[in-house]
N, C-alpha and C. Protein backbone atom coordinates (compact mmCIF):
# COMPACT_ATOMS: atom_id res chain seq x y z
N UNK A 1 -26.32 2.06 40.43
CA UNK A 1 -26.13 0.63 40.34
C UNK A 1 -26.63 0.01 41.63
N UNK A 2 -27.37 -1.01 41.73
CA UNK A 2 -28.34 -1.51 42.65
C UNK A 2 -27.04 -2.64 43.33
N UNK A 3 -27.07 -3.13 44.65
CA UNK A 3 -26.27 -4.05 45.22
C UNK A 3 -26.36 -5.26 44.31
N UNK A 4 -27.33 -5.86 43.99
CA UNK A 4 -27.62 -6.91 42.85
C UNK A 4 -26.64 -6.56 41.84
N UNK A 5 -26.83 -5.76 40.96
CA UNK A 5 -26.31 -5.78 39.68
C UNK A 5 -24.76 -5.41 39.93
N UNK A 6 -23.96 -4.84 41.04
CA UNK A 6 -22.41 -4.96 41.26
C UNK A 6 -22.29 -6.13 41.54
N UNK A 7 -23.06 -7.21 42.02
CA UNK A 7 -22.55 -8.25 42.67
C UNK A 7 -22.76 -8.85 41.32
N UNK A 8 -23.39 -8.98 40.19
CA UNK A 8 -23.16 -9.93 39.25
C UNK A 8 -21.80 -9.36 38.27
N UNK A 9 -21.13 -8.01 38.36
CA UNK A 9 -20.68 -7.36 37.70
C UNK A 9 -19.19 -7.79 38.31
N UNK A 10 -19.39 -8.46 39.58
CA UNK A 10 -17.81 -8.12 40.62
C UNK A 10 -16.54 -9.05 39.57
N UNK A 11 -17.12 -10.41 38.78
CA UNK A 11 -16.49 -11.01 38.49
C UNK A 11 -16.15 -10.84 36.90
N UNK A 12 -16.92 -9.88 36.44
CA UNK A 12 -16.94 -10.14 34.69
C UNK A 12 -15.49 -9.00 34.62
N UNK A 13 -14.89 -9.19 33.58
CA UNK A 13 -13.89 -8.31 33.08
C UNK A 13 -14.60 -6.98 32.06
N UNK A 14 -13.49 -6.00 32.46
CA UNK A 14 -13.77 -4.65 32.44
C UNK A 14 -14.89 -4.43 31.38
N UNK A 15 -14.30 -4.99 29.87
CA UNK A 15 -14.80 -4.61 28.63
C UNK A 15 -16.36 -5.27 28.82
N UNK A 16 -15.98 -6.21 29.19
CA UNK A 16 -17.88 -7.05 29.21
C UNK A 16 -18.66 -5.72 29.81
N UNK A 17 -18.33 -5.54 31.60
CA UNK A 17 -19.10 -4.85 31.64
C UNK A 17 -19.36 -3.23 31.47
N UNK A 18 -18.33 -3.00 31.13
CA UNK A 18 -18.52 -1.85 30.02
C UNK A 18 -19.93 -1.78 28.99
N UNK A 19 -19.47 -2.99 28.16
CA UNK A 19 -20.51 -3.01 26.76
C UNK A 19 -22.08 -3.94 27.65
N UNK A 20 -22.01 -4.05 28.81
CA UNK A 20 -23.00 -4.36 29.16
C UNK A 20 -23.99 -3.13 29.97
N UNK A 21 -22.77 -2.43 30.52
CA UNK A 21 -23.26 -0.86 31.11
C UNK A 21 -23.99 0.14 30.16
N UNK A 22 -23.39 0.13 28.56
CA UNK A 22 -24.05 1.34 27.49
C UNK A 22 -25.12 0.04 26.90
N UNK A 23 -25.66 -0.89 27.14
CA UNK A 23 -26.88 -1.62 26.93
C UNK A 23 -27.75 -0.90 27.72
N UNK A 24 -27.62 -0.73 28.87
CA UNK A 24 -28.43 -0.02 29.29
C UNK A 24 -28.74 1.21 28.41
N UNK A 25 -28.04 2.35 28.19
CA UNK A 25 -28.24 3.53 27.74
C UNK A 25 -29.45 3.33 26.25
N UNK A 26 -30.50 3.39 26.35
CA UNK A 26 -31.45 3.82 25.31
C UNK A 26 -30.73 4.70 23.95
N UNK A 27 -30.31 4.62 22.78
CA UNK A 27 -30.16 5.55 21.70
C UNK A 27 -31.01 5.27 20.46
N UNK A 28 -31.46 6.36 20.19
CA UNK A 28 -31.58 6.23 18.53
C UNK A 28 -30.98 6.13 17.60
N UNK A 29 -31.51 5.21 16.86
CA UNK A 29 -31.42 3.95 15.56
C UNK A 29 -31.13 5.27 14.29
N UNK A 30 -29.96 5.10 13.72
CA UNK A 30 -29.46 5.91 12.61
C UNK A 30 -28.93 5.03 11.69
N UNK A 31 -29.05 5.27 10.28
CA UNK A 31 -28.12 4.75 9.30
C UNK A 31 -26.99 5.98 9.00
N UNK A 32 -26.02 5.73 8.88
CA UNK A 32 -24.80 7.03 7.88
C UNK A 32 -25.12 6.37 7.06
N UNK A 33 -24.81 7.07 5.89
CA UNK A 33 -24.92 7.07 3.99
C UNK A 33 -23.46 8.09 3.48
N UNK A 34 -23.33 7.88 2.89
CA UNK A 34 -22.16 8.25 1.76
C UNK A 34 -22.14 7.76 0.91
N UNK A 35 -21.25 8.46 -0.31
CA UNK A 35 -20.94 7.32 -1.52
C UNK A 35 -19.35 7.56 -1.56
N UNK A 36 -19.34 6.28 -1.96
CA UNK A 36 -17.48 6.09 -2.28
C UNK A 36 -17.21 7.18 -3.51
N UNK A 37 -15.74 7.38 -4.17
CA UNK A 37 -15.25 7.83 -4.84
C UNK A 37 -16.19 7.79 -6.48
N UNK A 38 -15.97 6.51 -6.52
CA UNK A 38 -16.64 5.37 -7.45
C UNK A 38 -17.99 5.44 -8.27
N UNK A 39 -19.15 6.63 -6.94
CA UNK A 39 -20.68 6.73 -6.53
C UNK A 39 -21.26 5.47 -5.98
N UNK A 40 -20.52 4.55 -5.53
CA UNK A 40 -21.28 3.32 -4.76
C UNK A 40 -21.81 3.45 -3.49
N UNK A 41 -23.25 3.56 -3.10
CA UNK A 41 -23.61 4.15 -1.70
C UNK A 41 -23.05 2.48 -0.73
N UNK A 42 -22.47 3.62 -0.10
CA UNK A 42 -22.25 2.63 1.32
C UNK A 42 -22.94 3.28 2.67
N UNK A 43 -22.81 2.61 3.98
CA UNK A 43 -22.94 2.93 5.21
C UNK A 43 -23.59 1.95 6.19
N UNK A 44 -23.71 2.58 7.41
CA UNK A 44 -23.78 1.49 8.80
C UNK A 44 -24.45 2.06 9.46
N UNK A 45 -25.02 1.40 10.12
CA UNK A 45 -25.74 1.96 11.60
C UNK A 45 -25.28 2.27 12.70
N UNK A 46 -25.44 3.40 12.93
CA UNK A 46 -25.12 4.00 14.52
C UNK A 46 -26.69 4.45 15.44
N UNK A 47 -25.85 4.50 16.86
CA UNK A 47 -26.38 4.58 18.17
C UNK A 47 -25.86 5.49 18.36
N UNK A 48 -24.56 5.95 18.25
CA UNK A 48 -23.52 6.94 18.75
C UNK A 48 -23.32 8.01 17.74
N UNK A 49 -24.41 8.80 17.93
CA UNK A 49 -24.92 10.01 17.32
C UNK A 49 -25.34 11.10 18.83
N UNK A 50 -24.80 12.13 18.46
CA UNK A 50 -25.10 13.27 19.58
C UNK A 50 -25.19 14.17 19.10
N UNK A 51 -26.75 15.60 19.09
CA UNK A 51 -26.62 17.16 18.96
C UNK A 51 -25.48 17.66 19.76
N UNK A 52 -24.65 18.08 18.97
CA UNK A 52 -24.09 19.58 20.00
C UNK A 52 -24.14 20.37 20.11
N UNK A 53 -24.57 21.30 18.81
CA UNK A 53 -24.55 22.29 19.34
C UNK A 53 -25.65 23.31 18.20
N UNK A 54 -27.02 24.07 18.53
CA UNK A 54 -27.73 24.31 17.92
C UNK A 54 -26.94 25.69 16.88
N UNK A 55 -26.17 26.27 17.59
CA UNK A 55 -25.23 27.80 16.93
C UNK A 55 -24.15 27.53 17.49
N UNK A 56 -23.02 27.09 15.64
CA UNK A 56 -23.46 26.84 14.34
C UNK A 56 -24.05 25.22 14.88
N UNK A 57 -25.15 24.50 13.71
CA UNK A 57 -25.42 23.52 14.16
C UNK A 57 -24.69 22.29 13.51
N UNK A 58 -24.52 21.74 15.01
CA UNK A 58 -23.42 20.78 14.79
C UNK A 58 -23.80 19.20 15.54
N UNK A 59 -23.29 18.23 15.15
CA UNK A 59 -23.32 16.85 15.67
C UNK A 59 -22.27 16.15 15.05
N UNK A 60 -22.58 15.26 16.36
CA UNK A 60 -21.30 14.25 16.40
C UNK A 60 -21.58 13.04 15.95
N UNK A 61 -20.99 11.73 15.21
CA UNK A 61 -21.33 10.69 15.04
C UNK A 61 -19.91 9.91 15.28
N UNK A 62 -19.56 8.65 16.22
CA UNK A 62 -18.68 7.77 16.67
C UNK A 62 -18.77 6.68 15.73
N UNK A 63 -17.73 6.57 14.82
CA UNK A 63 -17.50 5.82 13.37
C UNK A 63 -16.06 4.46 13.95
N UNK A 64 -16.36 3.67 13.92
CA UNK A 64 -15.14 2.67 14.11
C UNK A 64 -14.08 2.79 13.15
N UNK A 65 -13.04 2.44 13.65
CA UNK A 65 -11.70 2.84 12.71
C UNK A 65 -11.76 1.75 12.03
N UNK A 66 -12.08 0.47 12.38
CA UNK A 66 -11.94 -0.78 11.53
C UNK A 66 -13.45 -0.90 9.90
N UNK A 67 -14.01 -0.15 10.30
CA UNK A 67 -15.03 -0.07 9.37
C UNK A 67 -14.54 0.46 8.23
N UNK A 68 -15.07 0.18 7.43
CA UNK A 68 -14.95 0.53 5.72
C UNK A 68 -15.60 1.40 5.36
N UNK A 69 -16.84 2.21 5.97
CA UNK A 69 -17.07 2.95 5.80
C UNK A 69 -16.20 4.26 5.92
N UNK A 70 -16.08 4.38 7.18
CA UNK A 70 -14.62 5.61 7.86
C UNK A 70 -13.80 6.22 6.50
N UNK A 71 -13.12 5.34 5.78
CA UNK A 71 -12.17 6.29 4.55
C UNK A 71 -13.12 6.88 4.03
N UNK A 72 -14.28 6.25 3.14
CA UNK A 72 -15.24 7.11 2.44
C UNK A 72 -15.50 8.62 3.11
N UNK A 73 -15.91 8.55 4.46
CA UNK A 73 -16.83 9.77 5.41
C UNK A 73 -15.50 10.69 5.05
N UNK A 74 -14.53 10.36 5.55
CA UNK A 74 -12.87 11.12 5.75
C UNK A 74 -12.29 11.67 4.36
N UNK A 75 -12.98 10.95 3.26
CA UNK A 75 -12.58 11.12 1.84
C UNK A 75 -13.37 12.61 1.32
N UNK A 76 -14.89 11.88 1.45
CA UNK A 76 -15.82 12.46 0.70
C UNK A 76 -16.18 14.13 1.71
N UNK A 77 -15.85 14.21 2.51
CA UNK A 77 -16.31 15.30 4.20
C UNK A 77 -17.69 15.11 4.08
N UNK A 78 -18.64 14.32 3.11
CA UNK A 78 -19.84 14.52 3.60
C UNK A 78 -20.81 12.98 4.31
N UNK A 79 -21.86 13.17 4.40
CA UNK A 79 -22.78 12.28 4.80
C UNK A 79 -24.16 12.67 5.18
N UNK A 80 -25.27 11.21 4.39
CA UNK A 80 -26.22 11.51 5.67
C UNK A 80 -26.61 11.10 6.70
N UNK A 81 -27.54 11.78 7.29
CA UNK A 81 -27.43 10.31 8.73
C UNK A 81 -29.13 10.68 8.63
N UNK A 82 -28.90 9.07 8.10
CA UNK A 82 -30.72 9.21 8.15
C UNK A 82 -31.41 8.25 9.55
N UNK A 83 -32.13 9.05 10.18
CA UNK A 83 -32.67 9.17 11.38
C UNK A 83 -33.96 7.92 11.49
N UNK A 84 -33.91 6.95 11.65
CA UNK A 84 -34.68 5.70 11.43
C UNK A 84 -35.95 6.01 12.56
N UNK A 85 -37.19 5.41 11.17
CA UNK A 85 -38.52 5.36 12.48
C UNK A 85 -38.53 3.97 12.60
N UNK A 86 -39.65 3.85 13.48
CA UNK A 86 -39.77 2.57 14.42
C UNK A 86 -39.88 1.25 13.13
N UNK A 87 -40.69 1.59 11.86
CA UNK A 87 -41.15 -0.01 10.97
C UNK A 87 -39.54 -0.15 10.44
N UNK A 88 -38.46 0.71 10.64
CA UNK A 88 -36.84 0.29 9.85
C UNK A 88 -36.55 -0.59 10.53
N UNK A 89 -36.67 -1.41 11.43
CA UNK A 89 -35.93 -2.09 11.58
C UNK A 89 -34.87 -3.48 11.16
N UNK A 90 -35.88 -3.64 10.44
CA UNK A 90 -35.13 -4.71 9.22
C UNK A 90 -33.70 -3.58 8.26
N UNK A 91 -33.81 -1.97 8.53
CA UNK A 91 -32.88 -1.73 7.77
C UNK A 91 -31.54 -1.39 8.44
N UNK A 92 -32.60 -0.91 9.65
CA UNK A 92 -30.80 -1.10 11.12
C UNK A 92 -30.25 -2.21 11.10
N UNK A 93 -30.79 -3.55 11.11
CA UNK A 93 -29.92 -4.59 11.13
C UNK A 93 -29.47 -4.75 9.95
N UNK A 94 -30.00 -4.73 8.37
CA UNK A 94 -29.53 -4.33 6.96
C UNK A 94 -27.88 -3.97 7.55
N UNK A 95 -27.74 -2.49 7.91
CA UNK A 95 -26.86 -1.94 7.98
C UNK A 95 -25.86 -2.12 8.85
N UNK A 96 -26.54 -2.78 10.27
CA UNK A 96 -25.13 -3.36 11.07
C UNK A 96 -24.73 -4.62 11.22
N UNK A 97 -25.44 -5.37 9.59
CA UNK A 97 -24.30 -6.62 9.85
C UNK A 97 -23.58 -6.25 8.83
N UNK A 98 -22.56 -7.59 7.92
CA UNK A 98 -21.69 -7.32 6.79
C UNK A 98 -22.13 -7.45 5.57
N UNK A 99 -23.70 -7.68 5.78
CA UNK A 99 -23.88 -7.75 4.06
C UNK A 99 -23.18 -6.77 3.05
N UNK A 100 -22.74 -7.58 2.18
CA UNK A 100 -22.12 -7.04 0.66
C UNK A 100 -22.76 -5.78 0.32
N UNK A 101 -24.10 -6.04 -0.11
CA UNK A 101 -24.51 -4.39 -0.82
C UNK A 101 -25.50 -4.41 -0.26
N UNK A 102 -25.71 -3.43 1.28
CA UNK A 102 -26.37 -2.89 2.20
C UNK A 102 -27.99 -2.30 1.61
N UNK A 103 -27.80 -1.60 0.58
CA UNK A 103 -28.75 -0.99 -0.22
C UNK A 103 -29.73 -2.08 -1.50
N UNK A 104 -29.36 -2.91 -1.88
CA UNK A 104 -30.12 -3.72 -2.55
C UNK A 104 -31.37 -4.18 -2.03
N UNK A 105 -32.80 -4.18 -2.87
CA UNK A 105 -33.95 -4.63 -2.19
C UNK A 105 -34.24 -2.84 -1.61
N UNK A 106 -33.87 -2.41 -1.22
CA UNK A 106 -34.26 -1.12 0.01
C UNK A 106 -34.41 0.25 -1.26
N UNK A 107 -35.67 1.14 -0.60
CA UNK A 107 -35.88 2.28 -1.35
C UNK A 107 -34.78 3.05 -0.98
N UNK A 108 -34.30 3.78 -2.12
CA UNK A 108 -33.40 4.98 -1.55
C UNK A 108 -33.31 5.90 -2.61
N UNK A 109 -32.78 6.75 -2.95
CA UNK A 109 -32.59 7.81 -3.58
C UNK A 109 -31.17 8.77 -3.08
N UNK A 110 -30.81 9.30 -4.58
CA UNK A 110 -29.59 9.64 -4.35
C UNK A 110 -30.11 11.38 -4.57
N UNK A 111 -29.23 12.23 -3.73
CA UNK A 111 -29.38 13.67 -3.53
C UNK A 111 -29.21 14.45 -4.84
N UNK A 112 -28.50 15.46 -5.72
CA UNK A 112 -28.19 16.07 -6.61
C UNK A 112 -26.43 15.99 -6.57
N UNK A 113 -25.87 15.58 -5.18
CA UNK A 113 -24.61 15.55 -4.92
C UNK A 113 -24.18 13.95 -4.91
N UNK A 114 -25.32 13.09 -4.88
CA UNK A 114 -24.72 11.66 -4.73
C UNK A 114 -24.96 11.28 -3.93
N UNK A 115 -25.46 11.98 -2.39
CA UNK A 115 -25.62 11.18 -1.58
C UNK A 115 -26.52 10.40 -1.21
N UNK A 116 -26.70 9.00 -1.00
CA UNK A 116 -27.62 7.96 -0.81
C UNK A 116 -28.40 8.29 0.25
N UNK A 117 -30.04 8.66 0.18
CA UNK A 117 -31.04 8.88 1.24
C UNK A 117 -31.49 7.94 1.45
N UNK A 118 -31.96 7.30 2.88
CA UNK A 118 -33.38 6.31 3.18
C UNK A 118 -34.41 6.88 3.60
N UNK A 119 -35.28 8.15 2.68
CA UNK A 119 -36.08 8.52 3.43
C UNK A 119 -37.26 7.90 3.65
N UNK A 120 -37.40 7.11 3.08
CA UNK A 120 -39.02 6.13 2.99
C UNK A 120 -38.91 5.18 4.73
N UNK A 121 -37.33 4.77 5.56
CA UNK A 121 -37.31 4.40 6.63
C UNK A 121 -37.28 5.57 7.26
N UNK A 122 -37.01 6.88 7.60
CA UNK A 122 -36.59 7.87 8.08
C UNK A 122 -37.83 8.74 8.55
N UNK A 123 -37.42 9.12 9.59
CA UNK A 123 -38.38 10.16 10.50
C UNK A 123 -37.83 11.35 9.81
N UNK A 124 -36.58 11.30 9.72
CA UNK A 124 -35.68 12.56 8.98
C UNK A 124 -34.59 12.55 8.49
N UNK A 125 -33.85 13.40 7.38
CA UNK A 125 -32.52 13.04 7.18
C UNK A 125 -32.07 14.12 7.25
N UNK A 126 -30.34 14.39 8.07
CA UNK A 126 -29.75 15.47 7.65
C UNK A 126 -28.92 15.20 6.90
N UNK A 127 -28.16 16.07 5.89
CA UNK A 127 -26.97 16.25 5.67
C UNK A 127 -26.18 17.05 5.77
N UNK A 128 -24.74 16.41 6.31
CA UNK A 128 -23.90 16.88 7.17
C UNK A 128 -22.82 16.76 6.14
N UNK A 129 -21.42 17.88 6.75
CA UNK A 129 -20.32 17.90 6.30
C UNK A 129 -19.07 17.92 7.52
N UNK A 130 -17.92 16.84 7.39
CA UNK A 130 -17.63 16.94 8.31
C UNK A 130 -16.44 18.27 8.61
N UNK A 131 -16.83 18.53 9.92
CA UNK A 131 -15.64 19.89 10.10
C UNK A 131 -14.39 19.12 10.68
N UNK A 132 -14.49 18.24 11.91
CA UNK A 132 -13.50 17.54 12.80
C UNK A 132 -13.39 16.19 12.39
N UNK A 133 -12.33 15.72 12.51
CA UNK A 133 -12.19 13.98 12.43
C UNK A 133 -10.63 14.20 14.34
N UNK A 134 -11.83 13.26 15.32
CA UNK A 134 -11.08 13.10 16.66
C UNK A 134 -10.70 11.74 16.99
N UNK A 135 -9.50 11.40 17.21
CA UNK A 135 -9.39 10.12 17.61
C UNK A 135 -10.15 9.62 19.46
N UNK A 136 -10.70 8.55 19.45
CA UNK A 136 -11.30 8.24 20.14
C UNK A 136 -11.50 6.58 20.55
N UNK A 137 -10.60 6.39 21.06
CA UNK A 137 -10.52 5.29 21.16
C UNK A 137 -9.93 3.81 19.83
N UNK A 138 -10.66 2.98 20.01
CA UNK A 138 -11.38 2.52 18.73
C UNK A 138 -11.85 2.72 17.91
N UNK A 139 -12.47 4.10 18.01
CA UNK A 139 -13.40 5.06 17.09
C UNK A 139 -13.00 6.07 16.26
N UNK A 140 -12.99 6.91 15.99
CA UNK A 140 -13.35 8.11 15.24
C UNK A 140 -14.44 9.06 15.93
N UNK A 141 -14.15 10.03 16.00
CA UNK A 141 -15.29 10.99 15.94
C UNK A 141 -15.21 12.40 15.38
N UNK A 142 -16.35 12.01 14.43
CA UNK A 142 -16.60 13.27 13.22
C UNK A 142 -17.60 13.88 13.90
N UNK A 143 -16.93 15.31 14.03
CA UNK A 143 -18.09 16.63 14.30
C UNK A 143 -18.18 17.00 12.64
N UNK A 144 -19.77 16.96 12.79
CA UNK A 144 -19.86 17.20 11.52
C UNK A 144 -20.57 18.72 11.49
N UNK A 145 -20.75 19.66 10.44
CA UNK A 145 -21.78 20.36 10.31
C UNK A 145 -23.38 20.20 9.59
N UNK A 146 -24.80 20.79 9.68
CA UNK A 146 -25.65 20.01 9.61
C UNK A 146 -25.71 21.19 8.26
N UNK A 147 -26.38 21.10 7.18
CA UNK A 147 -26.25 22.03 5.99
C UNK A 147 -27.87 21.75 5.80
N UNK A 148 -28.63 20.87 5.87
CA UNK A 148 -30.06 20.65 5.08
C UNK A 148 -30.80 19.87 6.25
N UNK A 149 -31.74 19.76 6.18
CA UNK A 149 -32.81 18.62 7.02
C UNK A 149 -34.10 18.28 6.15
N UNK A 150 -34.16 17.42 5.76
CA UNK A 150 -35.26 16.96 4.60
C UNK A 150 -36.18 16.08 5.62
N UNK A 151 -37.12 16.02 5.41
CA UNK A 151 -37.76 15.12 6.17
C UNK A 151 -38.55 14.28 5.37
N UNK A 152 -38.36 12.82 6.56
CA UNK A 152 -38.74 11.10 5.86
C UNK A 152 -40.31 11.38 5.34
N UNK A 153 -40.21 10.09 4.91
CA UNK A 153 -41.70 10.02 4.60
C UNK A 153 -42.34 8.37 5.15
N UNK A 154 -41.01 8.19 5.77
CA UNK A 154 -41.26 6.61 7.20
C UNK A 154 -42.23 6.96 8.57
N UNK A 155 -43.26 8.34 9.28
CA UNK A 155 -43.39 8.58 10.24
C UNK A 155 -42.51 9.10 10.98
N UNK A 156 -43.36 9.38 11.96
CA UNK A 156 -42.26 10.23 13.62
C UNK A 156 -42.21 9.03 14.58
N UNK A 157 -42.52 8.19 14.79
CA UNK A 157 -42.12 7.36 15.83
C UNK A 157 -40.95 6.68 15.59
N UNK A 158 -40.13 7.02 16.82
CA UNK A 158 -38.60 6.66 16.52
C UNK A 158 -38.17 5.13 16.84
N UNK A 159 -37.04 4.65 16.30
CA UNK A 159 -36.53 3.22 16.56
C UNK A 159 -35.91 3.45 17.44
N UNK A 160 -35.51 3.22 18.49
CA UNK A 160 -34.45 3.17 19.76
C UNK A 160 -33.70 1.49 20.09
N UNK A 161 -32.62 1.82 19.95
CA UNK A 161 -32.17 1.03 20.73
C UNK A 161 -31.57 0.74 22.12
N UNK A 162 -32.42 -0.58 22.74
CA UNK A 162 -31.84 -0.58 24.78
C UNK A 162 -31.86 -2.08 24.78
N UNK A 163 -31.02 -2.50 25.79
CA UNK A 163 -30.94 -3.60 25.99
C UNK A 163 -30.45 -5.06 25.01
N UNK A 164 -30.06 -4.27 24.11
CA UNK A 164 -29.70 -5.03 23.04
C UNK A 164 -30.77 -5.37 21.77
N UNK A 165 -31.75 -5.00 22.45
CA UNK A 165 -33.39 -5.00 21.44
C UNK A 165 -33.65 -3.67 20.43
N UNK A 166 -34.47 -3.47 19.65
CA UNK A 166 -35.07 -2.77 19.07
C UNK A 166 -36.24 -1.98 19.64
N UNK A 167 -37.05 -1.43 20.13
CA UNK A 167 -38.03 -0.55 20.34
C UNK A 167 -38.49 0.63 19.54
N UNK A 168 -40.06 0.47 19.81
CA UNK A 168 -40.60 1.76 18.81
C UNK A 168 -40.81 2.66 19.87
N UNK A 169 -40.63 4.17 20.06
CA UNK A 169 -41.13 4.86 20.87
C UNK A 169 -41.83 6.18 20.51
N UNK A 170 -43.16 6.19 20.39
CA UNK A 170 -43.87 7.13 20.65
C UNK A 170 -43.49 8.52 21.31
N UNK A 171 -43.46 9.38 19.94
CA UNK A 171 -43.56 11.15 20.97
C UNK A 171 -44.38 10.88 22.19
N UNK A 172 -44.55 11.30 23.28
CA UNK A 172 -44.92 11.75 24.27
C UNK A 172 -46.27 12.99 24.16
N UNK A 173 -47.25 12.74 24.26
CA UNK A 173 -48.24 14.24 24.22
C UNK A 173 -47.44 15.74 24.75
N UNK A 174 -47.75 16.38 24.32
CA UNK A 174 -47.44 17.75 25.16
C UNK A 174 -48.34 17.97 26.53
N UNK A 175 -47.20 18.03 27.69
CA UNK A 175 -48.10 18.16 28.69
C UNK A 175 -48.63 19.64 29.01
């Protein structure tokens, strides 16, 4: 943290600059997918997605307790988390405001089990089952297990989100 940026920070309260501190942090742009009881695909967009662990392979996704999605994930143990390329962006925001039916207008396809894919936005999709449900704050966090990896048919250049913006970012050449 640069002398500048504590000195604009000295006066704001904790939470501001908290949620102004993980603006900084760069993540990739994910939708979760599930379907309710019902088969109605729901889900939201996350940032707060992490590999953990390649053996057995496992990841984490940070689900808000106030979301409506959360019972479904906790109901159903499964999900996908489809991995957004850079042209989704109209479907990350799709997914993290409150529109009614998230999926209307948008390509998707449902698995042999029900679960709602976006692979046409997607660099990739896994599907996961969850092993853990951790309390975390405000949150939830489901360690899930990864069972399949299908891959999009949206490109490899990923959506990231920093700064509160959207960005496309280019693999990197092999050096």
């Amino acid at each position: 943290m640069t002398a500048t940026t504590a000195d604009r920070s000295a006066g704001v309260p904790p939470e501001a600059a908290f949620v102004d501190a993980m603006a900084a942090l760069a993540g990739g742009v994910c939708v979760v997918t599930a379907p309710t009881p019902e088969g109605r695909p729901v889900g939201f967009t996350s940032t707060a997605v992490m590999s953990l662990s390649r053996e057995p392979q496992l990841l984490a996704v940070g689900v808000n307790r106030a979301g409506r999605t959360l019972p479904v994930l906790l109901g159903g143990r499964r999900f996908a988390l489809n991995i957004l390329h850079a042209g989704a962006e109209h479907v990350a925001r799709r997914f993290a405001e409150g529109t009614a039916d998230r999926f209307a207008a948008l390509e998707w396809s449902a698995d042999g089990t029900g679960l709602p894919l976006l692979r046409a936005y997607s660099s990739c999709v896994l599907v996961c089952r969850v092993e853990e449900d951790l309390p975390a704050g405000d949150h939830r966090l489901l360690i899930a297990a990864v069972e399949r990896i299908m891959p999009g048919t949206g490109g490899p250049t990923a959506l990231v989100h920093h700064g509160r913006r959207y960005h496309a970012l280019d693999a990197a050449p092999a050096a």
